[in-house]
N, C-alpha and C. Protein backbone atom coordinates (compact mmCIF):
# COMPACT_ATOMS: atom_id res chain seq x y z
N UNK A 1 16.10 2.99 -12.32
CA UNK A 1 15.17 3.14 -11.21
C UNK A 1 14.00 4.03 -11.62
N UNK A 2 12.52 4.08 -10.51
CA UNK A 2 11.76 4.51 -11.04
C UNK A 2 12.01 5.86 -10.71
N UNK A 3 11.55 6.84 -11.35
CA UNK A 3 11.27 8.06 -10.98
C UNK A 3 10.99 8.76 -9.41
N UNK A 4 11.41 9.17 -8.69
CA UNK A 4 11.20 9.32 -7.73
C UNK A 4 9.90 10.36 -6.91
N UNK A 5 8.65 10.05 -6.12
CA UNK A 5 7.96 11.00 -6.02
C UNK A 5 6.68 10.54 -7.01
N UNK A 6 6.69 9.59 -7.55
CA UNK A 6 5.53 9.21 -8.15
C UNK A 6 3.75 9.40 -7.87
N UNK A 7 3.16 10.39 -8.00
CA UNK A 7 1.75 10.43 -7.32
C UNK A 7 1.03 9.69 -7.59
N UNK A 8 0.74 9.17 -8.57
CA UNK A 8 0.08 8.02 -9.04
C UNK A 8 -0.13 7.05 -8.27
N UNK A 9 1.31 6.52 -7.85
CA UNK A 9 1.96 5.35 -7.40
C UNK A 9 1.45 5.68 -6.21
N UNK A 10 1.88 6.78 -5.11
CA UNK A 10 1.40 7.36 -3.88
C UNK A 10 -0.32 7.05 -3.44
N UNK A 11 -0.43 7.51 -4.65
CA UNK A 11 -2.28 7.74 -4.44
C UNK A 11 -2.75 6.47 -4.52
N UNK A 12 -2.48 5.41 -5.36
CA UNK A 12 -2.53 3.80 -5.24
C UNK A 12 -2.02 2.93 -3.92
N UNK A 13 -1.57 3.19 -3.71
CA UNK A 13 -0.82 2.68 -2.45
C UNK A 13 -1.54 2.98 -0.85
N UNK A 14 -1.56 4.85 -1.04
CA UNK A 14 -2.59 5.32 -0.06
C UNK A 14 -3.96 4.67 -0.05
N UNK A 15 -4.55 4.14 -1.10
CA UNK A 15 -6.08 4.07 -1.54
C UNK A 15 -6.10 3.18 -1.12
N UNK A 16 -5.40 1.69 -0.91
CA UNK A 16 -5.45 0.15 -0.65
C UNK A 16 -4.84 0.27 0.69
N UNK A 17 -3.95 1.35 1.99
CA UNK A 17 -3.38 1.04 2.80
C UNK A 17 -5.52 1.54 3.36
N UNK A 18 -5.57 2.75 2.95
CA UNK A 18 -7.11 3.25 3.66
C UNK A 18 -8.02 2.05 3.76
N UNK A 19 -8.26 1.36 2.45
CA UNK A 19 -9.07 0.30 2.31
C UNK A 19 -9.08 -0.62 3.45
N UNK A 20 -7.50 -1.45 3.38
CA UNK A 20 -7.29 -2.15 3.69
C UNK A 20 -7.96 -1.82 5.94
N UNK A 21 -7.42 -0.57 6.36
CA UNK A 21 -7.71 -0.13 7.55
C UNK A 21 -9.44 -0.28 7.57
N UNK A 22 -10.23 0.53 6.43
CA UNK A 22 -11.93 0.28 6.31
C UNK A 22 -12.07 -0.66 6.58
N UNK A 23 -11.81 -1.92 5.83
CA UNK A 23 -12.69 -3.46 5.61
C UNK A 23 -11.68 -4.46 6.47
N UNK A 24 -10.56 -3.66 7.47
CA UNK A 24 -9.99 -4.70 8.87
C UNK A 24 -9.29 -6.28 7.82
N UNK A 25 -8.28 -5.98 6.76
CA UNK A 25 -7.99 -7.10 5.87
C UNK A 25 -6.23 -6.40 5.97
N UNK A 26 -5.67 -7.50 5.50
CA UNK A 26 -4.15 -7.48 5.26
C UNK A 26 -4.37 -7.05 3.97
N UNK A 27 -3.45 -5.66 3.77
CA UNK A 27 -3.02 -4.98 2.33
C UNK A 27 -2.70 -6.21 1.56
N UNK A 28 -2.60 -7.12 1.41
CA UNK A 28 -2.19 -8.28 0.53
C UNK A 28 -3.36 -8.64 -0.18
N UNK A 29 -4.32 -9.00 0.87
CA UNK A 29 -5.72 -9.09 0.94
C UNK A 29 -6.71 -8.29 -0.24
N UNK A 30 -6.60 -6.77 -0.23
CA UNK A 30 -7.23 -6.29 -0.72
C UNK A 30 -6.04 -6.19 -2.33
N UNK A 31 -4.98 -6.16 -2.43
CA UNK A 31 -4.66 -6.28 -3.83
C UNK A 31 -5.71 -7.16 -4.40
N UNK A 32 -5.10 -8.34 -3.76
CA UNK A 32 -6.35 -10.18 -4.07
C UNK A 32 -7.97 -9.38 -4.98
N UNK A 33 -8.47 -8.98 -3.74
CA UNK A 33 -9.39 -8.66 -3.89
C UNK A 33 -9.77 -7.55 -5.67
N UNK A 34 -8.90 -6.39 -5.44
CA UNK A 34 -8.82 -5.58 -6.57
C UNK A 34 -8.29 -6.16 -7.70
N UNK A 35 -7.56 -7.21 -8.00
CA UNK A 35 -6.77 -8.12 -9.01
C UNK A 35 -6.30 -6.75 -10.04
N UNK A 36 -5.35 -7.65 -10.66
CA UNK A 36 -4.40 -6.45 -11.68
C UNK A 36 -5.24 -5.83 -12.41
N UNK A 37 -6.57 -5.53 -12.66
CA UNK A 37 -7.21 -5.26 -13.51
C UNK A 37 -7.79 -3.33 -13.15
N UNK A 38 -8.17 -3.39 -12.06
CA UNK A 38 -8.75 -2.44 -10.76
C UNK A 38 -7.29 -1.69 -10.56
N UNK A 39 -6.18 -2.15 -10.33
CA UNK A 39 -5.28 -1.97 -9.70
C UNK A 39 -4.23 -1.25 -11.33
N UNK A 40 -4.34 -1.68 -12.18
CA UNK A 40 -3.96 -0.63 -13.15
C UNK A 40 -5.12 0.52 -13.58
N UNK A 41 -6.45 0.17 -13.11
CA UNK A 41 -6.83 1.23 -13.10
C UNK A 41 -6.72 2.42 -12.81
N UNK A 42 -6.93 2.03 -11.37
CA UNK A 42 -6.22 2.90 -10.34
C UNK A 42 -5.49 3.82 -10.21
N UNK A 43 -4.48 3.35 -10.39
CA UNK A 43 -2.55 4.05 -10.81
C UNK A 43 -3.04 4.31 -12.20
N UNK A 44 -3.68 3.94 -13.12
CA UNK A 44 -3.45 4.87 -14.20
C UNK A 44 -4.33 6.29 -14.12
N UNK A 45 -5.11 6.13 -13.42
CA UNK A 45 -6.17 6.99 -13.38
C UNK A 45 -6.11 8.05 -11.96
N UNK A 46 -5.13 7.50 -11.48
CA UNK A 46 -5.07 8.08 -9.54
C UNK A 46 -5.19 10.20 -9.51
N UNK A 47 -4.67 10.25 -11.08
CA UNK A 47 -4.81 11.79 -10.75
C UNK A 47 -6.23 12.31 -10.94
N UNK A 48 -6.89 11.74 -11.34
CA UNK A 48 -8.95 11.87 -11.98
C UNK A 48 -9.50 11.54 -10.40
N UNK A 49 -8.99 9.66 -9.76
CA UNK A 49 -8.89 9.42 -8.52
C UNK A 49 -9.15 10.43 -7.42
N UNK A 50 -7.90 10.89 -7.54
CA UNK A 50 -7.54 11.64 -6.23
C UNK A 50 -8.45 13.47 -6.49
N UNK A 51 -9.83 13.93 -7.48
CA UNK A 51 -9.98 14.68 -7.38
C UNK A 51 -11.05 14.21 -6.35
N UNK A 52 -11.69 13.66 -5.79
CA UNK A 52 -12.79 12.62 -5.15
C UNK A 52 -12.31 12.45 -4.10
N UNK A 53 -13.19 12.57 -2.40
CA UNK A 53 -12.81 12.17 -1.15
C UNK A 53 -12.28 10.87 -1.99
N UNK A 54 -10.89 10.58 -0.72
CA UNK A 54 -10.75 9.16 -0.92
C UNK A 54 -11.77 8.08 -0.42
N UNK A 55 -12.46 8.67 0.81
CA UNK A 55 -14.06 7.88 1.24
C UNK A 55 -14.73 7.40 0.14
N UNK A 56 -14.47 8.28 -0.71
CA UNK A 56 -15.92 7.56 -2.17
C UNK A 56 -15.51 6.85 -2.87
N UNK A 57 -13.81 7.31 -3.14
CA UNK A 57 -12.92 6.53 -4.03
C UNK A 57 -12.91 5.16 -3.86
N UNK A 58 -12.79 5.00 -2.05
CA UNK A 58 -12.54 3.35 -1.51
C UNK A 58 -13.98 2.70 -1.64
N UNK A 59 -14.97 3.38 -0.94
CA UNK A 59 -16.28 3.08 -0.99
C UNK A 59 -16.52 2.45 -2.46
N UNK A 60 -16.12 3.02 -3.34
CA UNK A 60 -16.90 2.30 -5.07
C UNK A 60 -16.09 1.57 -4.85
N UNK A 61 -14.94 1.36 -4.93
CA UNK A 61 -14.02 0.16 -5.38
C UNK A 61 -14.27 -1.25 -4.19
N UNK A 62 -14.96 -1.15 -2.43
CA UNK A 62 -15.40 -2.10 -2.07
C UNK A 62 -16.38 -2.12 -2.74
N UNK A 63 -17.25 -2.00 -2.73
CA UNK A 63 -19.03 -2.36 -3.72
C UNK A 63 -18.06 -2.82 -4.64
N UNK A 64 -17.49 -2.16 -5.27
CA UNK A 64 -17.25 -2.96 -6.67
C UNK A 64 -16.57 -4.55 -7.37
N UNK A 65 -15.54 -4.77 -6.03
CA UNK A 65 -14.67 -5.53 -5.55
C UNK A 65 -15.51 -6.52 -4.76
N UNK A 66 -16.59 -6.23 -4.25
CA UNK A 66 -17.16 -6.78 -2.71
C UNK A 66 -16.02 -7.26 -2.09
N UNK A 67 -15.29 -6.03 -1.49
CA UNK A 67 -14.43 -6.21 -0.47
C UNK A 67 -15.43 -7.03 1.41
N UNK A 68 -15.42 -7.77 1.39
CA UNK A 68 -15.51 -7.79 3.02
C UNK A 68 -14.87 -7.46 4.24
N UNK A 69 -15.34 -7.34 5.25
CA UNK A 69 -14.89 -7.10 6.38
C UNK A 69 -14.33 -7.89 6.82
N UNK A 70 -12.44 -8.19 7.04
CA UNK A 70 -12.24 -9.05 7.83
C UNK A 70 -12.18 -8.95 9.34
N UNK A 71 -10.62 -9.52 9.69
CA UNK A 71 -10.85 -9.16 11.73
C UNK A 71 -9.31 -8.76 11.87
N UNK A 72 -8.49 -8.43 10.79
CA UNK A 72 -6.96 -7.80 10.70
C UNK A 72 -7.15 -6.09 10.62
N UNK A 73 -7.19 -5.87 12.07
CA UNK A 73 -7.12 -5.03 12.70
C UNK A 73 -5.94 -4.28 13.20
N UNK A 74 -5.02 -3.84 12.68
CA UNK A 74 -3.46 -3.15 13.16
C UNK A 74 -3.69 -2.10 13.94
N UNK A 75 -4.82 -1.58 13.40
CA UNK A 75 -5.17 0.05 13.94
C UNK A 75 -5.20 0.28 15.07
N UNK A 76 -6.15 -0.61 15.51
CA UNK A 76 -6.82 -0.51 17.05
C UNK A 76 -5.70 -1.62 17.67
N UNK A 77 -5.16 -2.66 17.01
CA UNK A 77 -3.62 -3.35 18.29
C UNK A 77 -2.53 -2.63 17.93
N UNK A 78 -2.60 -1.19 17.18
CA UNK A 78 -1.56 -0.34 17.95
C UNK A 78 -1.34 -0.10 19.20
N UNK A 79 -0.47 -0.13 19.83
CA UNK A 79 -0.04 0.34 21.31
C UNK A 79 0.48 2.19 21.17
N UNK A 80 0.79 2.84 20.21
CA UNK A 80 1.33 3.83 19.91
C UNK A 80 0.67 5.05 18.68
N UNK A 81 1.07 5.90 18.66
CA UNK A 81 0.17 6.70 17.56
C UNK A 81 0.25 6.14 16.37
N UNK A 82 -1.13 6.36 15.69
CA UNK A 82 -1.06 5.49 14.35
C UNK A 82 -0.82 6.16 13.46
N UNK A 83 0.19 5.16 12.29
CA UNK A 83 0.06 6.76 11.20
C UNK A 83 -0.65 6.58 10.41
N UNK A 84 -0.94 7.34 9.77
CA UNK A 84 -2.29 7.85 8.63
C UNK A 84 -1.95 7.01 8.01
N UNK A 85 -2.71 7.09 6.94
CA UNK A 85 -2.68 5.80 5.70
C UNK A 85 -1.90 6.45 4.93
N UNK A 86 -2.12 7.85 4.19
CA UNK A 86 -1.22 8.86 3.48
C UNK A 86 0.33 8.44 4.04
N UNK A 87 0.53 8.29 5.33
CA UNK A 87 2.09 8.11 5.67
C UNK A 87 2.84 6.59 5.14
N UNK A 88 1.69 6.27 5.50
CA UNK A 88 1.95 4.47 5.03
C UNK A 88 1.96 3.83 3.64
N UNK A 89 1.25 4.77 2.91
CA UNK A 89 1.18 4.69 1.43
C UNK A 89 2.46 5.12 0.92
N UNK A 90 2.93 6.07 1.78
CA UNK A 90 4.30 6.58 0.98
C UNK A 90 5.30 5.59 1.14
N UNK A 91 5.09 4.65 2.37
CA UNK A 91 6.52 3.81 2.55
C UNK A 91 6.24 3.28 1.72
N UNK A 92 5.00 2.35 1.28
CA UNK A 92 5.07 1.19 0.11
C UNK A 92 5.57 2.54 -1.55
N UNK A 93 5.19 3.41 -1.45
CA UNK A 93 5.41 4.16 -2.77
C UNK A 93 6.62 3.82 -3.12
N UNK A 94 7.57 4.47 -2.15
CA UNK A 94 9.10 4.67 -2.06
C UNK A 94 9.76 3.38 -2.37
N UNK A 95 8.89 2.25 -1.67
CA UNK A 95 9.83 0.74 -1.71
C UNK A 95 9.56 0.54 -3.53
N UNK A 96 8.22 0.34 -3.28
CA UNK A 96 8.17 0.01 -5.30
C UNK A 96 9.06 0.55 -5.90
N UNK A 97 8.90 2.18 -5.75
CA UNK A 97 9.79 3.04 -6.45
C UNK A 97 11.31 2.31 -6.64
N UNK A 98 11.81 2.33 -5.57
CA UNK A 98 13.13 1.57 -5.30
C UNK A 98 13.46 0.28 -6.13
N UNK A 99 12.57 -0.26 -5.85
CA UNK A 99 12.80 -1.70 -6.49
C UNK A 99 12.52 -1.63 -7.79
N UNK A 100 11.68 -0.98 -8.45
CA UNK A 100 11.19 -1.31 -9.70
C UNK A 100 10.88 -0.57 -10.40
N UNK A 101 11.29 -0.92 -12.01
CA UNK A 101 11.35 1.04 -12.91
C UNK A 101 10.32 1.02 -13.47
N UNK A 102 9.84 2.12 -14.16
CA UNK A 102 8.63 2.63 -14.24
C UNK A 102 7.65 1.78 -14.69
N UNK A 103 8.40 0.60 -15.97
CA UNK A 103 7.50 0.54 -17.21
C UNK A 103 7.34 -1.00 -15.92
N UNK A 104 7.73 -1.09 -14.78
CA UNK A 104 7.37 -2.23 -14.05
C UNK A 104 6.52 -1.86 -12.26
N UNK A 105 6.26 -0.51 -12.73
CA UNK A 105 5.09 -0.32 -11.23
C UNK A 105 3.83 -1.16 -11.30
N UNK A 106 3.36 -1.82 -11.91
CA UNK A 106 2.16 -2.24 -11.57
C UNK A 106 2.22 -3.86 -11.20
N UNK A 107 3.24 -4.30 -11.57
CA UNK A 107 3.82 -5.47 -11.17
C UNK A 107 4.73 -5.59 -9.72
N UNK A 108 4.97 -4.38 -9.60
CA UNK A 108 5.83 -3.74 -8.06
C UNK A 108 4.70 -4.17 -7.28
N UNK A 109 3.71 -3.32 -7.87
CA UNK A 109 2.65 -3.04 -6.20
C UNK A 109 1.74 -4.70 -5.85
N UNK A 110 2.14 -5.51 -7.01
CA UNK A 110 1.30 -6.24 -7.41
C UNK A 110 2.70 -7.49 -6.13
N UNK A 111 3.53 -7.63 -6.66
CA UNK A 111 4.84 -8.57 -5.58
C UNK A 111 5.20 -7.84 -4.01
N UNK A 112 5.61 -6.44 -4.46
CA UNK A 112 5.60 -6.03 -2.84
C UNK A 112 4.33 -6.28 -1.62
N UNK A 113 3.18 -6.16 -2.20
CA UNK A 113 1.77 -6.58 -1.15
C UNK A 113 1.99 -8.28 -0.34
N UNK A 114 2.63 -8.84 -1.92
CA UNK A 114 2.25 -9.98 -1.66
C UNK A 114 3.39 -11.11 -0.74
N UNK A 115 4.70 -9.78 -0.85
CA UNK A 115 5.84 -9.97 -0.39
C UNK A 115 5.85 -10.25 1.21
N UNK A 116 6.79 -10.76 2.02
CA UNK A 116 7.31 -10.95 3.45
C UNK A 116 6.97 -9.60 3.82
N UNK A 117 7.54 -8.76 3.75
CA UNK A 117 7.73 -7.22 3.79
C UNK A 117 6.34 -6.63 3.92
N UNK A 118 5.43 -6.68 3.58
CA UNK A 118 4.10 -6.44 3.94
C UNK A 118 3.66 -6.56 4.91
N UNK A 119 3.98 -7.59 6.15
CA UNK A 119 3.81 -7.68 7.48
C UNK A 119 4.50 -7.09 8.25
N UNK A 120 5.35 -6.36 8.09
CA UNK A 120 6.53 -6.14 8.80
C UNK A 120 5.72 -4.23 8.61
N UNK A 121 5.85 -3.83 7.64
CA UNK A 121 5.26 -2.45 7.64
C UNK A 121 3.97 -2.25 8.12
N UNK A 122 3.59 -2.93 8.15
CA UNK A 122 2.03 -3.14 8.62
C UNK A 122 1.39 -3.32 9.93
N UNK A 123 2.87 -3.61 10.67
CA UNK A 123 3.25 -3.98 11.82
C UNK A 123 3.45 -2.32 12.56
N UNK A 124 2.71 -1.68 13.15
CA UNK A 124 2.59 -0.33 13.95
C UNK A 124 3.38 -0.15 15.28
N UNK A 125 3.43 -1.50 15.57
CA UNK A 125 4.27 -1.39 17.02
C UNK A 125 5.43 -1.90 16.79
N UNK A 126 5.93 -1.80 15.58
CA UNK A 126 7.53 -1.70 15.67
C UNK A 126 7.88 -0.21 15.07
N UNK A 127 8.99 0.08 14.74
CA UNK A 127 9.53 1.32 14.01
C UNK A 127 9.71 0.94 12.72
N UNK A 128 9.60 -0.40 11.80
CA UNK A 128 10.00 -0.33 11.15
C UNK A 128 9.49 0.42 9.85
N UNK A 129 8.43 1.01 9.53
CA UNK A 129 8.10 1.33 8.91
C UNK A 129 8.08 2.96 9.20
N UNK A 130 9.16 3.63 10.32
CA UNK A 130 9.60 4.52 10.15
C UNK A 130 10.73 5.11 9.61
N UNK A 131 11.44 3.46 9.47
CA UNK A 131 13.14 3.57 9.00
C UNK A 131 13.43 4.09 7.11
N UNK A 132 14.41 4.75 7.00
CA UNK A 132 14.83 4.83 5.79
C UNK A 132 14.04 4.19 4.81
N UNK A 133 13.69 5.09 3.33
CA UNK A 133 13.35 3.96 2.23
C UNK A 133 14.56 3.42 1.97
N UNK A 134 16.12 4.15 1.70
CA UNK A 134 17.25 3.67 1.05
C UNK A 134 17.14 1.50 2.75
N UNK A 135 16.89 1.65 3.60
CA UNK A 135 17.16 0.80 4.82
C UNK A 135 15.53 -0.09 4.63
N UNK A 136 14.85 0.40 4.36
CA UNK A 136 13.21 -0.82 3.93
C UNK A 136 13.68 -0.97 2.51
N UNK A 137 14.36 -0.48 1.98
CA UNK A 137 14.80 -1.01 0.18
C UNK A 137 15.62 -2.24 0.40
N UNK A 138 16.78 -2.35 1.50
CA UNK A 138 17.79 -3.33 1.29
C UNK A 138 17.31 -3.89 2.00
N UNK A 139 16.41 -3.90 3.25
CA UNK A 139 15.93 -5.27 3.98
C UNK A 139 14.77 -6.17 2.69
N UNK A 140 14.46 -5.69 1.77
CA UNK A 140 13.39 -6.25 1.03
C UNK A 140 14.39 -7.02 0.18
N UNK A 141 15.50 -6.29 -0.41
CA UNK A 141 16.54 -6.70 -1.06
C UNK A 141 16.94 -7.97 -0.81
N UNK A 142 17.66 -8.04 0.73
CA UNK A 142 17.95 -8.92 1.61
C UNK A 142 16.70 -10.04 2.02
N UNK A 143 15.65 -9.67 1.42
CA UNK A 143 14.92 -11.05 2.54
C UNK A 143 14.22 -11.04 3.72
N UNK A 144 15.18 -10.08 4.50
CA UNK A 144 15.39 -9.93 5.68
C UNK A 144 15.35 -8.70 6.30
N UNK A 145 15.07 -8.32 7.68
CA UNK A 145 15.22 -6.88 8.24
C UNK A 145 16.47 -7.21 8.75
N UNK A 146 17.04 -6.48 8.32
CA UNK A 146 19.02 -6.51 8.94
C UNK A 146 19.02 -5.89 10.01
């Protein structure tokens, strides 16, 4: 398993959940958009990254990406408090983490986005993306939310 607590991984994850909230697109969406290329950047670089508002961080990488604006909006059809992107970055951190060992994080972040499981966390008006990583590890496991 991977290392647990990964910042890299954290700060990648955070950077595309923020994005994804900026430019109103499904986190799936903006992987697409960043392709594996941006996206090992990223994570390799997230500690240089993260000395930079994340505002500027996301800002270059839309210009750079020409991310557009879609109309996938979670934020605002929350019914309930929203959590930060920092909170939401950590669930996807933890799941990669879980699923996939080190010398295979960039291929993690690259299947989990693109995974079932991406809607479901993304999803604000359920809990599920308050539940356990060991309990979002085995529903991803499974297929399924058990």
């Amino acid at each position: 398993m991977a290392a647990k607590n990964n910042n890299n991984l954290f700060f990648t994850c955070s950077l595309i959940e923020y994005m994804g909230r900026l430019e109103k697109q499904p986190r799936s969406r903006i992987v697409d958009y960043l392709g594996r290329k941006n996206i090992k950047q990223i994570y390799k670089y997230a500690d240089v990254f993260h000395c930079e508002p994340i505002e500027k961080v996301a800002a270059e990488f839309i210009e750079r990406c020409e991310i557009n604006e879609g109309d996938f909006d979670n934020v605002s059809a929350c019914k309930y408090a929203v959590p930060n992107y920092w909170d939401i970055g950590e669930v996807y951190e933890r799941l990669i983490e879980d699923i996939y060992d080190d010398a295979e994080i960039e291929t993690g972040i690259w299947e989990i986005y693109h995974s079932w499981i991406d809607r479901h966390i993304s999803d604000f008006n359920t809990d599920f993306y308050y539940q356990s990583r060991e309990y979002i590890a085995a529903c991803y496991q499974a297929g399924e939310i058990l």
